[in-house]
C-alpha atoms as a PDB file:
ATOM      1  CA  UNK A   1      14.764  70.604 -79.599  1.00  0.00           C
ATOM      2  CA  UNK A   2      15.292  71.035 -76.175  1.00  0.00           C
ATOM      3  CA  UNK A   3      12.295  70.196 -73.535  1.00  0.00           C
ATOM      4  CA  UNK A   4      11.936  69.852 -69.268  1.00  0.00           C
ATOM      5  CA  UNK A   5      11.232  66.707 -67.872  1.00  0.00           C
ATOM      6  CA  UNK A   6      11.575  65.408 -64.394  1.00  0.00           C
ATOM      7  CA  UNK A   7      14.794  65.175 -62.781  1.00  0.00           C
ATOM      8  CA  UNK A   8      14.100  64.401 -59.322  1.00  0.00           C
ATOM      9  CA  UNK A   9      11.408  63.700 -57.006  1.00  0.00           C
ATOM     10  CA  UNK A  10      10.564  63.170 -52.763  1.00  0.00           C
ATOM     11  CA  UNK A  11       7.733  61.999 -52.786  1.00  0.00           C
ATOM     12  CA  UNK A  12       5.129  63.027 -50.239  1.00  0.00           C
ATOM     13  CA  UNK A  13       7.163  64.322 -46.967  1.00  0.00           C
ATOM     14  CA  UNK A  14       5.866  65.899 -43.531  1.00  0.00           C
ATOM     15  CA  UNK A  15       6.473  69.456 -43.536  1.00  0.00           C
ATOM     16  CA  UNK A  16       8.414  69.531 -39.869  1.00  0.00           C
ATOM     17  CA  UNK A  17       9.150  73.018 -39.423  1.00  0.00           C
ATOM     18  CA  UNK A  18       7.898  76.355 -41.297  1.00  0.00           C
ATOM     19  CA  UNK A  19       9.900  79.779 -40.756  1.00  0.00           C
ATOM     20  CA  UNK A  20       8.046  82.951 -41.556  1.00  0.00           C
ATOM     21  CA  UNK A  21      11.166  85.117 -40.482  1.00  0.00           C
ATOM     22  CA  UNK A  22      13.903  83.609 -42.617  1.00  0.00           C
ATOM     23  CA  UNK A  23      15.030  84.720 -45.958  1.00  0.00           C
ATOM     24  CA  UNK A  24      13.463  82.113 -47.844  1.00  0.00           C
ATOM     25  CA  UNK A  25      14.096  78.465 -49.260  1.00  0.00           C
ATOM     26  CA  UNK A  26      12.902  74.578 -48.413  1.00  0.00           C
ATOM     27  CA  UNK A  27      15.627  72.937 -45.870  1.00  0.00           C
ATOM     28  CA  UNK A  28      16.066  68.991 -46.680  1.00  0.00           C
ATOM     29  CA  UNK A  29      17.514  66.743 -45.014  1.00  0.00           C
ATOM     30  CA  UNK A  30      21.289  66.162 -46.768  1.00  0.00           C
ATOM     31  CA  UNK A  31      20.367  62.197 -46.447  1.00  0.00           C
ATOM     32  CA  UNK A  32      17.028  62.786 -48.780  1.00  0.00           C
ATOM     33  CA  UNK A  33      18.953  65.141 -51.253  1.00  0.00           C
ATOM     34  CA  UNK A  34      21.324  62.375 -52.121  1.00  0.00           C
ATOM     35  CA  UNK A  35      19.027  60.099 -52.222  1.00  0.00           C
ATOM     36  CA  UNK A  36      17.150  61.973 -54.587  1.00  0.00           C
ATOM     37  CA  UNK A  37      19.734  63.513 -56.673  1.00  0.00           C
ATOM     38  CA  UNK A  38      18.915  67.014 -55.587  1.00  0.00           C
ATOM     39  CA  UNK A  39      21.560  69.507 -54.854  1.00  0.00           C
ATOM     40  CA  UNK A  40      21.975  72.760 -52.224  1.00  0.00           C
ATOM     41  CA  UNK A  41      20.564  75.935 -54.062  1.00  0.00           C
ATOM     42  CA  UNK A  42      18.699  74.144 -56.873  1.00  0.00           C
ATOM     43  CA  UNK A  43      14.978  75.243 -57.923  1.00  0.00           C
ATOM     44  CA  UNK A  44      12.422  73.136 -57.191  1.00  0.00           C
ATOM     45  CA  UNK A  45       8.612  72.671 -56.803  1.00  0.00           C
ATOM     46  CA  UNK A  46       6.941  72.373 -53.862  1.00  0.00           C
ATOM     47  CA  UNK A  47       3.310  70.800 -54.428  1.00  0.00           C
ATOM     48  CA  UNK A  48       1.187  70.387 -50.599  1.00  0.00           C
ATOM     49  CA  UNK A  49      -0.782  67.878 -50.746  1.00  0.00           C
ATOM     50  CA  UNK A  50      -2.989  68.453 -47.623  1.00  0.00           C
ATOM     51  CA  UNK A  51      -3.919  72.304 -49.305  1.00  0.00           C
ATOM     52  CA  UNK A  52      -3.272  72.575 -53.228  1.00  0.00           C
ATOM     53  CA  UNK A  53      -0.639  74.824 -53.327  1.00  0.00           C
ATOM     54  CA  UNK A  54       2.300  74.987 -55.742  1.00  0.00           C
ATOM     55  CA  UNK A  55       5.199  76.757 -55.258  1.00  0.00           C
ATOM     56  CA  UNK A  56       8.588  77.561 -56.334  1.00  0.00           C
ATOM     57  CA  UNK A  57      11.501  77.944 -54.109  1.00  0.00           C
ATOM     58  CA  UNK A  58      15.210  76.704 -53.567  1.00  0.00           C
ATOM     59  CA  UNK A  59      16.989  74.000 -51.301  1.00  0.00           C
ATOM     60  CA  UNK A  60      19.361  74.764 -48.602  1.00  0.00           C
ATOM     61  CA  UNK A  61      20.582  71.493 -46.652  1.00  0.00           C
ATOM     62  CA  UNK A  62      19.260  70.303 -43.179  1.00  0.00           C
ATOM     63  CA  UNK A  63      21.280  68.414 -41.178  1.00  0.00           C
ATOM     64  CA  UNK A  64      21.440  64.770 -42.264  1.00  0.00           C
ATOM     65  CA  UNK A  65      19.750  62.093 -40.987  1.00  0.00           C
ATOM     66  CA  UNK A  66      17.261  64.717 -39.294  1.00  0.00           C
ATOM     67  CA  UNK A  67      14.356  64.075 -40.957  1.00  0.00           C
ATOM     68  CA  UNK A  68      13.844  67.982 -41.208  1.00  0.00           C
ATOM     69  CA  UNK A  69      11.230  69.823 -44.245  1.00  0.00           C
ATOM     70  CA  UNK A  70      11.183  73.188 -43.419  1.00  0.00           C
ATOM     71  CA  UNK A  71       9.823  76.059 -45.184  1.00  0.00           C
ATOM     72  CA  UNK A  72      10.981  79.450 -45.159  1.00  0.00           C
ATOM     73  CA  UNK A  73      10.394  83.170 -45.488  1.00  0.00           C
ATOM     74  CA  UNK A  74       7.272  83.817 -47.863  1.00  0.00           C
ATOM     75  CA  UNK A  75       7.145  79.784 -48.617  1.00  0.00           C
ATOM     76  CA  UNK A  76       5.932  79.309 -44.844  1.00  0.00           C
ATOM     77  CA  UNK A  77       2.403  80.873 -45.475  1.00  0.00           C
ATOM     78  CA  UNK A  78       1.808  78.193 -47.746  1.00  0.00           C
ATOM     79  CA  UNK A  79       2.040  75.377 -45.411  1.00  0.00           C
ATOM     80  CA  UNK A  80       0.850  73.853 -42.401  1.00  0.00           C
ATOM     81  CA  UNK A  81       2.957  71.686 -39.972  1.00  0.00           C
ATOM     82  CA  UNK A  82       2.559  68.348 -40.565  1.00  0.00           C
ATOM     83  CA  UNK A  83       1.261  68.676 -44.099  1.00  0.00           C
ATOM     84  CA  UNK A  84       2.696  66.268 -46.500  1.00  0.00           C
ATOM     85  CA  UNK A  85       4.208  67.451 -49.696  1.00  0.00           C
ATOM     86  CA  UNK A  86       6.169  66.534 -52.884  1.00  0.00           C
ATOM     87  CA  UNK A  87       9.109  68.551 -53.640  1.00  0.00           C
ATOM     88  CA  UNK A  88      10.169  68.286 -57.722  1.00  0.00           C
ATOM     89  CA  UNK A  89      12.851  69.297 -59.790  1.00  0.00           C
ATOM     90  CA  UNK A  90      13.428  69.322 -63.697  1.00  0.00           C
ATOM     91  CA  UNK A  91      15.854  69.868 -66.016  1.00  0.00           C
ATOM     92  CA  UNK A  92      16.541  70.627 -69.794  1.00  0.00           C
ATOM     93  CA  UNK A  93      17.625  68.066 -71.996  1.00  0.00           C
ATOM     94  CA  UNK A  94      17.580  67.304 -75.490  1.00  0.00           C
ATOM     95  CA  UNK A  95      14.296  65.709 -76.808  1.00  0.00           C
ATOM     96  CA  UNK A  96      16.248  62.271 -77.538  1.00  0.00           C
ATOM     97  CA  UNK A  97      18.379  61.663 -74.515  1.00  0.00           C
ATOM     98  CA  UNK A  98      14.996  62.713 -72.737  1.00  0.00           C
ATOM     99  CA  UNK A  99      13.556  59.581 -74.105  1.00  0.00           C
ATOM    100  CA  UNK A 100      15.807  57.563 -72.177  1.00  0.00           C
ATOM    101  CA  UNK A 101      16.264  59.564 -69.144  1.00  0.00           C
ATOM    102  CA  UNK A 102      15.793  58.059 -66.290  1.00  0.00           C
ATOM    103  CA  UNK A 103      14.349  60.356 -62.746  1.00  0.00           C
ATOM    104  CA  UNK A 104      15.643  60.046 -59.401  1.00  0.00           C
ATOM    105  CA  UNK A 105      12.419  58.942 -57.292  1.00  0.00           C
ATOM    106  CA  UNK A 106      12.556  58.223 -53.558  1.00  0.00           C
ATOM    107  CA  UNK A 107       9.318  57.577 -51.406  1.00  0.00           C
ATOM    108  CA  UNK A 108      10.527  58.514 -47.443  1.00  0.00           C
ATOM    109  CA  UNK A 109       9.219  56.285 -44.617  1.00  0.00           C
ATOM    110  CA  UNK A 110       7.824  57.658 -41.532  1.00  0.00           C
ATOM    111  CA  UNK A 111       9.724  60.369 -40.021  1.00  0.00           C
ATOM    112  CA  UNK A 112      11.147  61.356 -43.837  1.00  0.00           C
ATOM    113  CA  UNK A 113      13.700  58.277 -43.322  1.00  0.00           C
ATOM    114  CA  UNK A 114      15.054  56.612 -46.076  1.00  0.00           C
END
């Protein structure tokens, strides 16, 4: 049997930009990706916790050490500068090595430092 669990987490960063007119995606900064064992072009969740909403979208890299959380294209509506959000990403293992599989989880600092 095969079943998702969590592969990676940020947990709770300040949205810093939002960009109705690009094609779509959530820019990270490179520094959190690696952190967080995230990679350019996976899927991933974006949960806001200022407003409720849950979304779906993919990473493109920000420049490191920025500090940047942008949202683009459709993704932008769903967001307010400043809001604070979780961004989440799973992946499909086997139901045993799932039992010992252990999640990349980083909590930023101010300024979505490491």
């Amino acid at each position: 049997m095969v079943i998702e669990v969590l592969k990676s987490k940020i947990h709770k960063v300040k949205v810093t930009e939002a960009d109705l007119n690009y094609v779509g995606s959530i820019a990270i900064d490179e520094d959190l990706l690696d952190a967080a064992n995230m990679i350019e072009n996976e899927k991933v969740q974006v949960l806001d916790i200022n407003n409720g909403e849950r979304f779906e979208t993919y990473i493109i890299k920000a420049p490191r050490g920025s500090g940047e959380i942008c949202l683009n294209g459709p993704a932008a509506r769903k967001v307010q500068i400043g809001d604070f959000v979780l961004v989440v990403s799973y992946a499909a293992m086997d139901f045993e090595e799932a039992k010992i599989f252990e999640p990349s989880v980083i909590f930023p600092k101010e300024g979505n430092q490491l």
